[in-house]
N, C-alpha and C. Protein backbone atom coordinates (compact mmCIF):
# COMPACT_ATOMS: atom_id res chain seq x y z
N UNK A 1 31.26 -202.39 -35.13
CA UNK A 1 30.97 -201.04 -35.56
C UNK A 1 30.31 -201.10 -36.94
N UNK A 2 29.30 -200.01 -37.31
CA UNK A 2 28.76 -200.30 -38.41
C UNK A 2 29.42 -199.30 -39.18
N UNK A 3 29.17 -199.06 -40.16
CA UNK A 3 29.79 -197.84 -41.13
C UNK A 3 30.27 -196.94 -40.65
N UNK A 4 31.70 -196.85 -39.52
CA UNK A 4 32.28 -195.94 -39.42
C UNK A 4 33.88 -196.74 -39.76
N UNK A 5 34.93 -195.62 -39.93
CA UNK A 5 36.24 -196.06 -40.60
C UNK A 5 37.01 -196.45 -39.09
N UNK A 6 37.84 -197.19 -39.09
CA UNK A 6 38.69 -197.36 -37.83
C UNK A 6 39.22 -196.39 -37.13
N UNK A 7 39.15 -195.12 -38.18
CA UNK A 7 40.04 -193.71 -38.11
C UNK A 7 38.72 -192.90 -37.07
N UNK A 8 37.44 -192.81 -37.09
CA UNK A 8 36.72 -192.55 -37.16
C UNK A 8 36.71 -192.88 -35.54
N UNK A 9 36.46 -194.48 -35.49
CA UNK A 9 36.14 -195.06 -34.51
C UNK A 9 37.49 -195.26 -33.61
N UNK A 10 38.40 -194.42 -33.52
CA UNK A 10 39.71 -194.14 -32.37
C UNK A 10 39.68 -193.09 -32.00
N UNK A 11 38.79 -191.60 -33.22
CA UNK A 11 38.41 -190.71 -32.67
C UNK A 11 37.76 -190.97 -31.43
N UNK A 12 36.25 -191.46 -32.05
CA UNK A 12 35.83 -191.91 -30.38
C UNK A 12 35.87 -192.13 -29.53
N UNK A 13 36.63 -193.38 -29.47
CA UNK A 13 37.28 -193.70 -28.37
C UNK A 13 38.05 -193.40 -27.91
N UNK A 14 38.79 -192.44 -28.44
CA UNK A 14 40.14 -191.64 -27.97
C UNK A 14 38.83 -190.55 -26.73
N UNK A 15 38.14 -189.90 -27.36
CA UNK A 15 37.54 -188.73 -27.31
C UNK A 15 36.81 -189.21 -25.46
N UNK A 16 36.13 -190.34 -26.06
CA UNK A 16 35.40 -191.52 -24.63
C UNK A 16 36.40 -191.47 -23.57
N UNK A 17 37.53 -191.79 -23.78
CA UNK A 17 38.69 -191.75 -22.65
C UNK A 17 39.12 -190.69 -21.96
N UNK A 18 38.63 -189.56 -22.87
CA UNK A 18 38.93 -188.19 -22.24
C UNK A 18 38.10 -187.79 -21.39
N UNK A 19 37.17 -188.08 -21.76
CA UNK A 19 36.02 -187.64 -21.32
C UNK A 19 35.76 -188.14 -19.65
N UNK A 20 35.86 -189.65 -20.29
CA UNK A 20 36.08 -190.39 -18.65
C UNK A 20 37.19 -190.57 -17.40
N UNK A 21 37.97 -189.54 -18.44
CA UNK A 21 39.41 -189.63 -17.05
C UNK A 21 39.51 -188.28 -16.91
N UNK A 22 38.36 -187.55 -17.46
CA UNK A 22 38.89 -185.79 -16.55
C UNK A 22 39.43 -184.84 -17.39
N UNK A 23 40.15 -185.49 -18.82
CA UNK A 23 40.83 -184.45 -19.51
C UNK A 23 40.41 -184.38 -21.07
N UNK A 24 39.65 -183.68 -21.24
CA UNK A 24 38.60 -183.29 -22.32
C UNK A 24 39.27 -182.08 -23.04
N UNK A 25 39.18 -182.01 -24.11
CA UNK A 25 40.64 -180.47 -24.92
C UNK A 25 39.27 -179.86 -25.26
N UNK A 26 38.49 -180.42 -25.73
CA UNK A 26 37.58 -179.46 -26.74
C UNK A 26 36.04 -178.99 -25.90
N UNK A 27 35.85 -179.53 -25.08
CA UNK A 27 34.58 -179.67 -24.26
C UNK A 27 34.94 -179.13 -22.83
N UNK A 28 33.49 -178.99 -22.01
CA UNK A 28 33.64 -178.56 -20.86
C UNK A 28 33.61 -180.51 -20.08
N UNK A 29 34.20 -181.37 -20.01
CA UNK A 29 34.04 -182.58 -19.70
C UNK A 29 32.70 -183.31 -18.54
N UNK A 30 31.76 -182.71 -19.36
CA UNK A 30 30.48 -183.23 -18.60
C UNK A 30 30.39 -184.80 -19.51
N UNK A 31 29.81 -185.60 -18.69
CA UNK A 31 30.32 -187.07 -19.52
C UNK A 31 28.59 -187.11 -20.09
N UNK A 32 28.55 -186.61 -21.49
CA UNK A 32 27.11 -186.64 -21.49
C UNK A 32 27.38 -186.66 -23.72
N UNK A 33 26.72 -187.30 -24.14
CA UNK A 33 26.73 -187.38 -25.54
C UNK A 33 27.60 -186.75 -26.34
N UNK A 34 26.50 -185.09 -25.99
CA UNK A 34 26.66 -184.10 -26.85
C UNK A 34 28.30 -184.04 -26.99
N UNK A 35 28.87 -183.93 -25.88
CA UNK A 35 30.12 -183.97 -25.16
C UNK A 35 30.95 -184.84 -25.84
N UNK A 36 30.91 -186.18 -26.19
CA UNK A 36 31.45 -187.08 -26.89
C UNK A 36 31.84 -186.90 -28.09
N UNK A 37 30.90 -186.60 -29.06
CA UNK A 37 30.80 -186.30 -30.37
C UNK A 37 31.65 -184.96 -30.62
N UNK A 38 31.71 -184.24 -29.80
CA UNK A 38 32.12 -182.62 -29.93
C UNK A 38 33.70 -182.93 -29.44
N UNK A 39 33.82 -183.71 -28.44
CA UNK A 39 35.39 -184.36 -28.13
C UNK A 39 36.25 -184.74 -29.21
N UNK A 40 35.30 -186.15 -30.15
CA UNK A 40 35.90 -186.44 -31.26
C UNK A 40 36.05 -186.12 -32.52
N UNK A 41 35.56 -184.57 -32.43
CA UNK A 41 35.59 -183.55 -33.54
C UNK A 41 34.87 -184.88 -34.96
N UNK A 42 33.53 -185.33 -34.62
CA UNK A 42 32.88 -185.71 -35.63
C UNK A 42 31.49 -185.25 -35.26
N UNK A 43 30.36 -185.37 -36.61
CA UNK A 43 28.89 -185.37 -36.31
C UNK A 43 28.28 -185.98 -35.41
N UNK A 44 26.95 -185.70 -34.69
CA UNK A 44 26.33 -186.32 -34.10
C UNK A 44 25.98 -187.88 -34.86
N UNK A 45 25.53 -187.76 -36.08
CA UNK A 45 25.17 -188.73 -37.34
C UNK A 45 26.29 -189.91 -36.90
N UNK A 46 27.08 -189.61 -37.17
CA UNK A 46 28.52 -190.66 -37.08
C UNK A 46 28.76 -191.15 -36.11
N UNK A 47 28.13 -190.25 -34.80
CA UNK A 47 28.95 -191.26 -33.51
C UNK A 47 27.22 -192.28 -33.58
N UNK A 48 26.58 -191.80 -33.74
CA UNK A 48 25.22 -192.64 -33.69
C UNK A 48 25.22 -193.73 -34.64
N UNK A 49 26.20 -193.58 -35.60
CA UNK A 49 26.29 -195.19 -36.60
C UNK A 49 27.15 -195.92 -35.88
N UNK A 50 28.16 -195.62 -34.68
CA UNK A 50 29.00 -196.30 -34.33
C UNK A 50 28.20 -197.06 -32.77
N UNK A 51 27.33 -198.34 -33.48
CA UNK A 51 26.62 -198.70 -32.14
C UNK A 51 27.27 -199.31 -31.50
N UNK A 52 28.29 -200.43 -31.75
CA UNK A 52 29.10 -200.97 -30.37
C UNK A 52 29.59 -199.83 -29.47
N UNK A 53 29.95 -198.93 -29.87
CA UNK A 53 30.95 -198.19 -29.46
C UNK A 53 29.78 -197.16 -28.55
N UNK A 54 28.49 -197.09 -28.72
CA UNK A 54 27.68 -196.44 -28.16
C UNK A 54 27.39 -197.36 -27.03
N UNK A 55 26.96 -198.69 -27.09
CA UNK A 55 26.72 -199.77 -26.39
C UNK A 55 27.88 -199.83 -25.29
N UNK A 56 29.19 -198.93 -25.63
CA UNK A 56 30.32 -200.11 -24.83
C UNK A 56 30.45 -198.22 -24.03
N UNK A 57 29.68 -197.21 -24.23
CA UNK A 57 29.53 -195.67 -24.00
C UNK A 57 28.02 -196.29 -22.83
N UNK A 58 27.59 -196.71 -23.22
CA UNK A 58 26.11 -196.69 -22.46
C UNK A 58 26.60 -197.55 -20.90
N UNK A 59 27.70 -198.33 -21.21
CA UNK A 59 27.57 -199.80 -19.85
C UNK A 59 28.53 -198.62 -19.32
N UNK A 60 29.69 -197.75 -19.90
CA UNK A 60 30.45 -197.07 -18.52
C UNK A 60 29.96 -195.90 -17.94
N UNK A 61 29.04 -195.66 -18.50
CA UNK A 61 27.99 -194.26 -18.38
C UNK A 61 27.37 -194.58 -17.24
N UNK A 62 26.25 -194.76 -18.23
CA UNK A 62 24.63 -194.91 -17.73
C UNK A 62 25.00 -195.64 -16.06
N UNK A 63 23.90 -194.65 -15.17
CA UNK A 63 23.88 -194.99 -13.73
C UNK A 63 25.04 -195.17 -12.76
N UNK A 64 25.67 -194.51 -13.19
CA UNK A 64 27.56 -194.28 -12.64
C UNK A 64 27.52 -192.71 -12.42
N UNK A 65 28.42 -192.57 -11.55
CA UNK A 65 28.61 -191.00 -11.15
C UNK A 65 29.47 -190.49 -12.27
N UNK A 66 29.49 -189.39 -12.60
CA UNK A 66 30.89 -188.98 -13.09
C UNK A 66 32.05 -189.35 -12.94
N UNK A 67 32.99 -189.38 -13.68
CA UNK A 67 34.15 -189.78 -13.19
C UNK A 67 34.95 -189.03 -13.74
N UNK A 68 34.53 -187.37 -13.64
CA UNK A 68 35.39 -186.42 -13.77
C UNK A 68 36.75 -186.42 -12.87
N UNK A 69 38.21 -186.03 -13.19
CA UNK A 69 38.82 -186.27 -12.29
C UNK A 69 38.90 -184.78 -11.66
N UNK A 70 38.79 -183.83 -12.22
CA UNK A 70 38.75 -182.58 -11.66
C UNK A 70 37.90 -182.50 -10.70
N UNK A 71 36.57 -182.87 -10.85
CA UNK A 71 35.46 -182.95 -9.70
C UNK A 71 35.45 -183.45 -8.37
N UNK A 72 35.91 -184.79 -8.97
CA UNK A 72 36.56 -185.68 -7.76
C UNK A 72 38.10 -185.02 -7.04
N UNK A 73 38.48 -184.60 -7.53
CA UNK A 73 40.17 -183.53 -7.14
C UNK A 73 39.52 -182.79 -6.22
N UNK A 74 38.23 -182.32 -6.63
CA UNK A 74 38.16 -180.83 -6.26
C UNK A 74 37.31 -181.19 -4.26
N UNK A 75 36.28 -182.27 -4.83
CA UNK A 75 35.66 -182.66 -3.47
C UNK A 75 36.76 -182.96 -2.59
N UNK A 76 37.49 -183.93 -3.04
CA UNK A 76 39.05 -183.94 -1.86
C UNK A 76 39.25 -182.92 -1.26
N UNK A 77 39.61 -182.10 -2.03
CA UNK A 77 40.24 -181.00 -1.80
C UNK A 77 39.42 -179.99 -0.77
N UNK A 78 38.07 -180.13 -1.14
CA UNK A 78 36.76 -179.72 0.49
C UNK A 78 37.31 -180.37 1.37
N UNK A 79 36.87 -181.63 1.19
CA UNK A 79 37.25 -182.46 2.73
C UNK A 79 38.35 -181.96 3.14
N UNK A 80 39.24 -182.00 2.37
CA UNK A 80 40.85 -181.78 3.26
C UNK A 80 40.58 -180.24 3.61
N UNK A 81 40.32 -179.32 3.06
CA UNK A 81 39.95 -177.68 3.31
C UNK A 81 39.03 -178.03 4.70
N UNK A 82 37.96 -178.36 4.35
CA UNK A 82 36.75 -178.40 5.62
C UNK A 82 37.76 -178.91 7.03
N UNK A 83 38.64 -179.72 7.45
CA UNK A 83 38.93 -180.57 8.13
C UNK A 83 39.63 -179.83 8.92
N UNK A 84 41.03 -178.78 7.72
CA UNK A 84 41.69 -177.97 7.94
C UNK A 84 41.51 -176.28 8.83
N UNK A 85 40.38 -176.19 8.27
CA UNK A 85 39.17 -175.37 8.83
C UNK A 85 38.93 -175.37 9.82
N UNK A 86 38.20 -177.12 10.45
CA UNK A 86 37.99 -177.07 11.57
C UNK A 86 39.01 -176.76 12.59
N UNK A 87 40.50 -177.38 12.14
CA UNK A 87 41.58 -177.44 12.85
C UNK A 87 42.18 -175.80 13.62
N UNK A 88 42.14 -175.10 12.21
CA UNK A 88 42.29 -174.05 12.96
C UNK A 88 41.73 -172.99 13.75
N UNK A 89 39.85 -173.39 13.68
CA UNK A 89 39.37 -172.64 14.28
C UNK A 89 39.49 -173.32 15.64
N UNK A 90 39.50 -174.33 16.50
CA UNK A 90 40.24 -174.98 17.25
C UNK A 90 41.35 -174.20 18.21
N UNK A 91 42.45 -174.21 17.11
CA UNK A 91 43.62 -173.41 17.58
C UNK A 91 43.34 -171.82 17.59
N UNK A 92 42.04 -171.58 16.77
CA UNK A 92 41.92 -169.88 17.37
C UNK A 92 41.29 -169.95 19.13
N UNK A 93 40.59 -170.95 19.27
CA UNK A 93 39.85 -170.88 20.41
C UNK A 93 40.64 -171.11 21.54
N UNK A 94 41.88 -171.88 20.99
CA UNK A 94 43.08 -171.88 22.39
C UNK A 94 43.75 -170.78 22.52
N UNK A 95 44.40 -170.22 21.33
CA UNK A 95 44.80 -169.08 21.38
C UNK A 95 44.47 -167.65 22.56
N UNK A 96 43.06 -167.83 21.95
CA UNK A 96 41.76 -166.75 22.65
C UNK A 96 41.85 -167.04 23.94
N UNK A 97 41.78 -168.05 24.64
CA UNK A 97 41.87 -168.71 25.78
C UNK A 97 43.57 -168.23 26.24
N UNK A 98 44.57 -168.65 25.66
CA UNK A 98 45.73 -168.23 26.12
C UNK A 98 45.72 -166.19 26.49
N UNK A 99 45.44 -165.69 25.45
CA UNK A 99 44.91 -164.75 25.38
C UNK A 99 44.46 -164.15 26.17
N UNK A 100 43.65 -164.28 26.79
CA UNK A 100 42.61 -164.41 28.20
C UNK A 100 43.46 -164.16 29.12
N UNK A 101 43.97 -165.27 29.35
CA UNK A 101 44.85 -166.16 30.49
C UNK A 101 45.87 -164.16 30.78
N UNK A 102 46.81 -164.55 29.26
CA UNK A 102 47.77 -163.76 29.61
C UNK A 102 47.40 -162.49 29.83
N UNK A 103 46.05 -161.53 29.20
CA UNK A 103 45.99 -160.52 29.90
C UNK A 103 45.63 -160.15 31.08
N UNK A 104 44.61 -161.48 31.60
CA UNK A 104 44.68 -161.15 33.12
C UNK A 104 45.81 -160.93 33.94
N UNK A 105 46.70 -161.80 33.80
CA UNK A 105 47.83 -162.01 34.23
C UNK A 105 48.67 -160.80 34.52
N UNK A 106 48.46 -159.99 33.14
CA UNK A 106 49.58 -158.56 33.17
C UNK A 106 48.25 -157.80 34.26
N UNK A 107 47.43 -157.73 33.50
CA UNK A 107 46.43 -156.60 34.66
C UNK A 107 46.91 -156.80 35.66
N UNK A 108 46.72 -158.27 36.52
CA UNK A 108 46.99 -158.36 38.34
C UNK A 108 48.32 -158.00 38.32
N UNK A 109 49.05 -158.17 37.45
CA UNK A 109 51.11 -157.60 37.76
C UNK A 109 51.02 -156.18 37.77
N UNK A 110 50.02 -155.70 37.01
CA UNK A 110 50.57 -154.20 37.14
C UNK A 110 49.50 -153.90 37.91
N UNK A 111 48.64 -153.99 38.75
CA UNK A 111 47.95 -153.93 39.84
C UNK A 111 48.59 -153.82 41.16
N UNK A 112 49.42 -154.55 40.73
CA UNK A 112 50.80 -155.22 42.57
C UNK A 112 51.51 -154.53 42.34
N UNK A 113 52.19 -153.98 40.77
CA UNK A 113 53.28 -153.21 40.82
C UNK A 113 52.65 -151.68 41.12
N UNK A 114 51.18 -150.96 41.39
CA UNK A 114 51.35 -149.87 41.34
C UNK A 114 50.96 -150.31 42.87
N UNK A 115 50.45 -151.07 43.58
CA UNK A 115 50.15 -151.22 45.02
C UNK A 115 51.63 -150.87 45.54
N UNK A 116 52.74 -151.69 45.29
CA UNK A 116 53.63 -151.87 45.81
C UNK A 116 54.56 -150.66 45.60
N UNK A 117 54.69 -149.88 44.53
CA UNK A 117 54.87 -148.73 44.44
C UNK A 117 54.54 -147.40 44.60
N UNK A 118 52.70 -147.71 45.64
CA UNK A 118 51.94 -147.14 46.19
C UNK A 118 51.24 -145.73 45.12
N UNK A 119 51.55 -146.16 44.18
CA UNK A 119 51.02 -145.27 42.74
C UNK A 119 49.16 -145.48 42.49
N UNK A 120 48.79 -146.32 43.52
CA UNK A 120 47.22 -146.56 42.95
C UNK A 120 46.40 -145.44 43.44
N UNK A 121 46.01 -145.34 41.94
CA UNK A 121 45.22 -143.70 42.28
C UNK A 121 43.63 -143.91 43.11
N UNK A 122 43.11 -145.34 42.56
CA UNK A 122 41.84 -145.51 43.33
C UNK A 122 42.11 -145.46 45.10
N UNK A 123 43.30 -145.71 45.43
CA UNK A 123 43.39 -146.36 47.01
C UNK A 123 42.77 -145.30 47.72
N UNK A 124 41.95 -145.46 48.50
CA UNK A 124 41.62 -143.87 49.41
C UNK A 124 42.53 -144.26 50.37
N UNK A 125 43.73 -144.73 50.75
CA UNK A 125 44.36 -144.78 51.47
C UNK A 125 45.42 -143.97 51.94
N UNK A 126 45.91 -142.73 52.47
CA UNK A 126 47.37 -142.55 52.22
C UNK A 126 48.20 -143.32 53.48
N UNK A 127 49.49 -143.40 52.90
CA UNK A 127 50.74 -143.78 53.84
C UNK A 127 50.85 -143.10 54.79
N UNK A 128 50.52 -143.62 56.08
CA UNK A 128 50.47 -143.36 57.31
C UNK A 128 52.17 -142.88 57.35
N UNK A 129 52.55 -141.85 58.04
CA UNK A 129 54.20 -141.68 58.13
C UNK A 129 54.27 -141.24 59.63
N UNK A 130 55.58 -142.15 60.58
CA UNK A 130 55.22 -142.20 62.22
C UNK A 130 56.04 -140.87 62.62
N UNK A 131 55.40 -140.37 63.52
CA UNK A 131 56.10 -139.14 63.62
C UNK A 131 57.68 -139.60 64.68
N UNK A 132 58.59 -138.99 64.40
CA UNK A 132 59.68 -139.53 65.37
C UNK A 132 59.44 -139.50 67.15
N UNK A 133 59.87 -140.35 67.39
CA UNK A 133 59.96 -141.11 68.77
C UNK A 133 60.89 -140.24 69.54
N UNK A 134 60.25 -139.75 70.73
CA UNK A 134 60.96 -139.53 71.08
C UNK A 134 61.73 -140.02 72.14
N UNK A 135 63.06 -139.51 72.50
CA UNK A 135 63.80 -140.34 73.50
C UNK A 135 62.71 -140.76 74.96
N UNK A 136 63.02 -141.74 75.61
CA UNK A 136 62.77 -142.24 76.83
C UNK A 136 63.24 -141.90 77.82
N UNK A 137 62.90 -141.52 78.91
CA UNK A 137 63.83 -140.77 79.95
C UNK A 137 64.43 -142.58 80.67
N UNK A 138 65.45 -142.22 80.61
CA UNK A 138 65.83 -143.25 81.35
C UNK A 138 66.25 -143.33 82.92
């Protein structure tokens, strides 16, 4: 490190660690400079004299995804949502299907029950009734 105090340079790196594991106090934790410097509550000037410490900022950075942990929490948390999603629209479509099933089911029961109780108003049928028999001469 060049002209910064040890005090200085734990800011940083304190600030670097936050940054890279998700939990940032002072910043919105985008892993990006500005972000660094504003983490370790010092000047831009100061973190730029601290070149190892920029150098050892550049190799976990540069050409790496984020390694926000909230971000990464949060994509999980799609997948497992999306998956969940699919699952139950699934179980709406059996449902719907059961659904189906069971109202046909009551329609034809209460179809038989007004046949059989001879209540069906469509029937053009009426109940034939036999007129009594009469005796047989024997």
């Amino acid at each position: 490190m060049s002209e910064i105090t040890p005090a200085t340079e734990r800011k940083l790196r304190d600030a670097m660690e936050r940054l890279l594991t998700g939990t940032a106090v002072r910043t919105d934790g985008r892993i990006i400079k500005e972000n660094l410097y504003r983490e370790a509550d010092v000047s831009r000037a100061t973190m730029n004299r601290a070149t190892t410490l920029m150098d050892e900022w550049s190799q976990r950075v540069d050409g790496t995804q984020p390694r926000d942990c909230e971000v990464e929490s949060l994509r999980g948390a799609l997948v497992d949502q999306a998956m969940q999603i699919k699952q139950l629209r699934q179980r709406v479509r059996e449902l719907e299907t059961q659904l189906t099933i069971a109202a046909t089911s009551v329609a034809e029961l209460h179809v038989a029950n007004q046949l059989l109780r001879e209540e069906d108003p469509t029937r053009n049928v009426t109940a034939m009734t036999r007129a009594p028999s009469k005796p047989r001469p024997s």
